[in-house]
Protein backbone atom coordinates (compact mmCIF):
# COMPACT_ATOMS: atom_id res chain seq x y z
CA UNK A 1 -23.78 3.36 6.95
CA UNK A 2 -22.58 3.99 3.61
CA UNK A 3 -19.11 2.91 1.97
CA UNK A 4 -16.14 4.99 3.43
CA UNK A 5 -12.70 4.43 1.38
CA UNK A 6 -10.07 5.41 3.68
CA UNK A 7 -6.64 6.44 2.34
CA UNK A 8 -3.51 4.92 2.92
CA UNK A 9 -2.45 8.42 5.15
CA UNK A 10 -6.03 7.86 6.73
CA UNK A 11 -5.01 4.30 7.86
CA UNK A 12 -1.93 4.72 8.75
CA UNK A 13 -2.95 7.74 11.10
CA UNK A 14 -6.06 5.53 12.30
CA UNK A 15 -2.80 2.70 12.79
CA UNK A 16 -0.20 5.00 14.92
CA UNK A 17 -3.90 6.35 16.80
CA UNK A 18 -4.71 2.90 18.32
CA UNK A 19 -0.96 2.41 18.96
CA UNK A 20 -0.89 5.43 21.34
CA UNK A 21 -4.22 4.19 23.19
CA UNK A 22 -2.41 0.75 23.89
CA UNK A 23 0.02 2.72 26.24
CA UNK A 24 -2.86 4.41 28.06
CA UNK A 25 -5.38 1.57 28.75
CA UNK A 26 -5.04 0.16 32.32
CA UNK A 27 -3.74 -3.04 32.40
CA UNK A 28 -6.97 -4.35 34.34
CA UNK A 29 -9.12 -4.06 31.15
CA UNK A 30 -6.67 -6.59 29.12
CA UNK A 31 -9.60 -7.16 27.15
CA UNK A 32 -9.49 -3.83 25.98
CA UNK A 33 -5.91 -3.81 24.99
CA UNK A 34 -6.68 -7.21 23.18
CA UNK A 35 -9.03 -5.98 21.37
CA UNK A 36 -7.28 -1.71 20.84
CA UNK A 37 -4.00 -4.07 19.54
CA UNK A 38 -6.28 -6.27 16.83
CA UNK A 39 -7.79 -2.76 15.70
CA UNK A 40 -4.26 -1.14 15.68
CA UNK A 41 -2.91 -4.26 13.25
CA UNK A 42 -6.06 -4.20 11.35
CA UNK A 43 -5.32 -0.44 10.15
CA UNK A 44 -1.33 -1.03 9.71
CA UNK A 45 -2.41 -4.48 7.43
CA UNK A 46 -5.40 -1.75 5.60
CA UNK A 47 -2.43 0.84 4.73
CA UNK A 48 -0.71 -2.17 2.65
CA UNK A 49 -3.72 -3.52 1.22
CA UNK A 50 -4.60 0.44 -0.05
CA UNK A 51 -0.79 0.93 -0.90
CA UNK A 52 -0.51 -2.15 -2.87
CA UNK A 53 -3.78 -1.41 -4.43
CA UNK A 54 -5.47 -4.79 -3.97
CA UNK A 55 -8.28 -4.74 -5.87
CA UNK A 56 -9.84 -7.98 -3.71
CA UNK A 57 -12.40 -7.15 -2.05
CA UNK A 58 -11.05 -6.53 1.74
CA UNK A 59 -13.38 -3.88 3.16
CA UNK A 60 -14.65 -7.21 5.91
CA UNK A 61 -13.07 -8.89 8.69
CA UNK A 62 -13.50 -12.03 6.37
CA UNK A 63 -12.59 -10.39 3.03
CA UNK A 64 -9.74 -9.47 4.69
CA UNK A 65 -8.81 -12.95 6.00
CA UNK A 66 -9.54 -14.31 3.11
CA UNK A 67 -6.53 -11.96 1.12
CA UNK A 68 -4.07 -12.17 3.30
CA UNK A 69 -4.35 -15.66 3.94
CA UNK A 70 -4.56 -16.44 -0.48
CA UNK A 71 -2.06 -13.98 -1.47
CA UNK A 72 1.85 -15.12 -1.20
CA UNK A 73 2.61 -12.14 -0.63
CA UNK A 74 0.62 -12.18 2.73
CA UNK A 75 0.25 -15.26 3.79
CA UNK A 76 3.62 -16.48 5.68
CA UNK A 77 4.02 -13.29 7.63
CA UNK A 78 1.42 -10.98 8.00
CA UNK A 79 -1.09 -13.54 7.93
CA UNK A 80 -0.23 -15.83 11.06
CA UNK A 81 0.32 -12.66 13.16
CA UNK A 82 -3.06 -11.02 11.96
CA UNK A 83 -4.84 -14.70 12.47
CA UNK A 84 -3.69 -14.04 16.29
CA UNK A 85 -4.46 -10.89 16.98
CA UNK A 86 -7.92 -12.00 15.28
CA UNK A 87 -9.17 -14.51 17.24
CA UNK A 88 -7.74 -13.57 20.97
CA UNK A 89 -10.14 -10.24 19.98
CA UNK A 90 -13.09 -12.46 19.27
CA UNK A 91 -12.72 -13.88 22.32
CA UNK A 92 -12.02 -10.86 24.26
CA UNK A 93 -15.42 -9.47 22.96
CA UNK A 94 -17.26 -11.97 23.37
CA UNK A 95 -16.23 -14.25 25.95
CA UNK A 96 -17.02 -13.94 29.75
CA UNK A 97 -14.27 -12.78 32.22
CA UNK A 98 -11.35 -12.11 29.69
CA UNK A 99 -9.10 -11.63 32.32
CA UNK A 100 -9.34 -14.72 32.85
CA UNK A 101 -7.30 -15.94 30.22
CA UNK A 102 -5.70 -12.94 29.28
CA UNK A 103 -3.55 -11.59 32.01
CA UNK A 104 -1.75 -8.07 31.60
CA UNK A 105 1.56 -9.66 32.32
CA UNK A 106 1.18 -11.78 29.10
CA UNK A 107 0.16 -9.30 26.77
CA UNK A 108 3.75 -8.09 25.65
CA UNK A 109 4.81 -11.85 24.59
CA UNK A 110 1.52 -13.36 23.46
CA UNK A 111 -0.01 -10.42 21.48
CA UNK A 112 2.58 -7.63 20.42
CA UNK A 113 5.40 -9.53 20.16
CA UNK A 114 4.26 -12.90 18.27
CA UNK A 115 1.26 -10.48 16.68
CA UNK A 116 1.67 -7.04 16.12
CA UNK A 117 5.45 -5.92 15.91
CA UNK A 118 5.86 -8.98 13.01
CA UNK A 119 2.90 -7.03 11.46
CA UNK A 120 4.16 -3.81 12.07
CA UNK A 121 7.54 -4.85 10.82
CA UNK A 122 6.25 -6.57 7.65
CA UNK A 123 4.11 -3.75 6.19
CA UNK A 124 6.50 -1.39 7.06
CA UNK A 125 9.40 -3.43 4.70
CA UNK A 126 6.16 -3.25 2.21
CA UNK A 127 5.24 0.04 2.55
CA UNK A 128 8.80 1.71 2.31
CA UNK A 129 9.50 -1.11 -0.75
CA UNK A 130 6.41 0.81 -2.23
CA UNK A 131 7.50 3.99 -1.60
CA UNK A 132 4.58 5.31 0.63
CA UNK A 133 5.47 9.02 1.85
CA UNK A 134 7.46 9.62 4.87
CA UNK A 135 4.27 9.55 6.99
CA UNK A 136 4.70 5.99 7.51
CA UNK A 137 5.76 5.27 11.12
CA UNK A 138 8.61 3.91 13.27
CA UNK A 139 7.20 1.31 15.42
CA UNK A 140 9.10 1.32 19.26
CA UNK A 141 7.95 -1.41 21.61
CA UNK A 142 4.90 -0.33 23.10
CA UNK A 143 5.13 0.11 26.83
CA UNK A 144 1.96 -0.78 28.95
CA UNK A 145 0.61 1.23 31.39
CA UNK A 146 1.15 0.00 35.18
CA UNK A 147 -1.49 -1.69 36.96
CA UNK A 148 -3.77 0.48 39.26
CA UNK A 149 -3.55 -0.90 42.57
CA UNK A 150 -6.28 -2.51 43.70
């Protein structure tokens, strides 16, 4: 695979994309919505890295750690929330029976709203304090999809 350098529009389409899927994944595959919600932060936290034009290296999962976590900027918002969203993925792919630990019921309070809407919120102040074009997003709660009866 060779280098791909996404824009900021590219992210933050790629961002408000994994957004919509969060509302369409069944509730039974948590571990899906785990990980869709990590990929959906991921992009919003790319379009302010691309907007800001850090020129660290952030094209990993651990180049990226590594700049949000070193840059002030970063690091008390965006970085705890991303750190969440982080590892509940790893575990979610690659851990047996996710649903074990990660019931539907707790995804709104354990992932979006101590994870992704402080993301969300933060690069959104950044991005409008940058003056990215009016393609940058609102963010309204994301509302799960109700369980399939067994």
């Amino acid at each position: 695979m060779g280098n791909y350098n996404p824009t900021v529009d590219e992210c933050i389409a790629q961002w408000q994309h994994n957004r919509l899927l969060l509302s369409k994944l069944d509730p039974e595959f948590s571990d899906w919505i785990v990980t869709a919600t990590f990929y959906t932060a991921l992009h919003a936290v790319e379009s302010l890295l691309l907007a800001d034009a850090v020129k660290a290296d952030h094209a990993t999962h651990g180049s990226r750690a590594i700049v949000l976590h070193n840059n002030r900027k970063y690091n008390e918002t965006i970085w705890p929330a991303y750190k969440v969203a982080y590892d509940l993925a790893h575990v979610a792919r690659y851990s047996a029976k996710p649903r074990r630990w990660m019931k539907a019921d707790n995804i709104p309070l354990l992932l979006f709203q101590r994870s992704l809407y402080p993301i969300e919120a933060e690069v959104l102040k950044w991005l409008r304090a940058l003056k990215v074009p009016p393609t940058c997003p609102d963010c309204p709660p994301v509302t799960l999809k109700p369980a399939t009866p067994a």
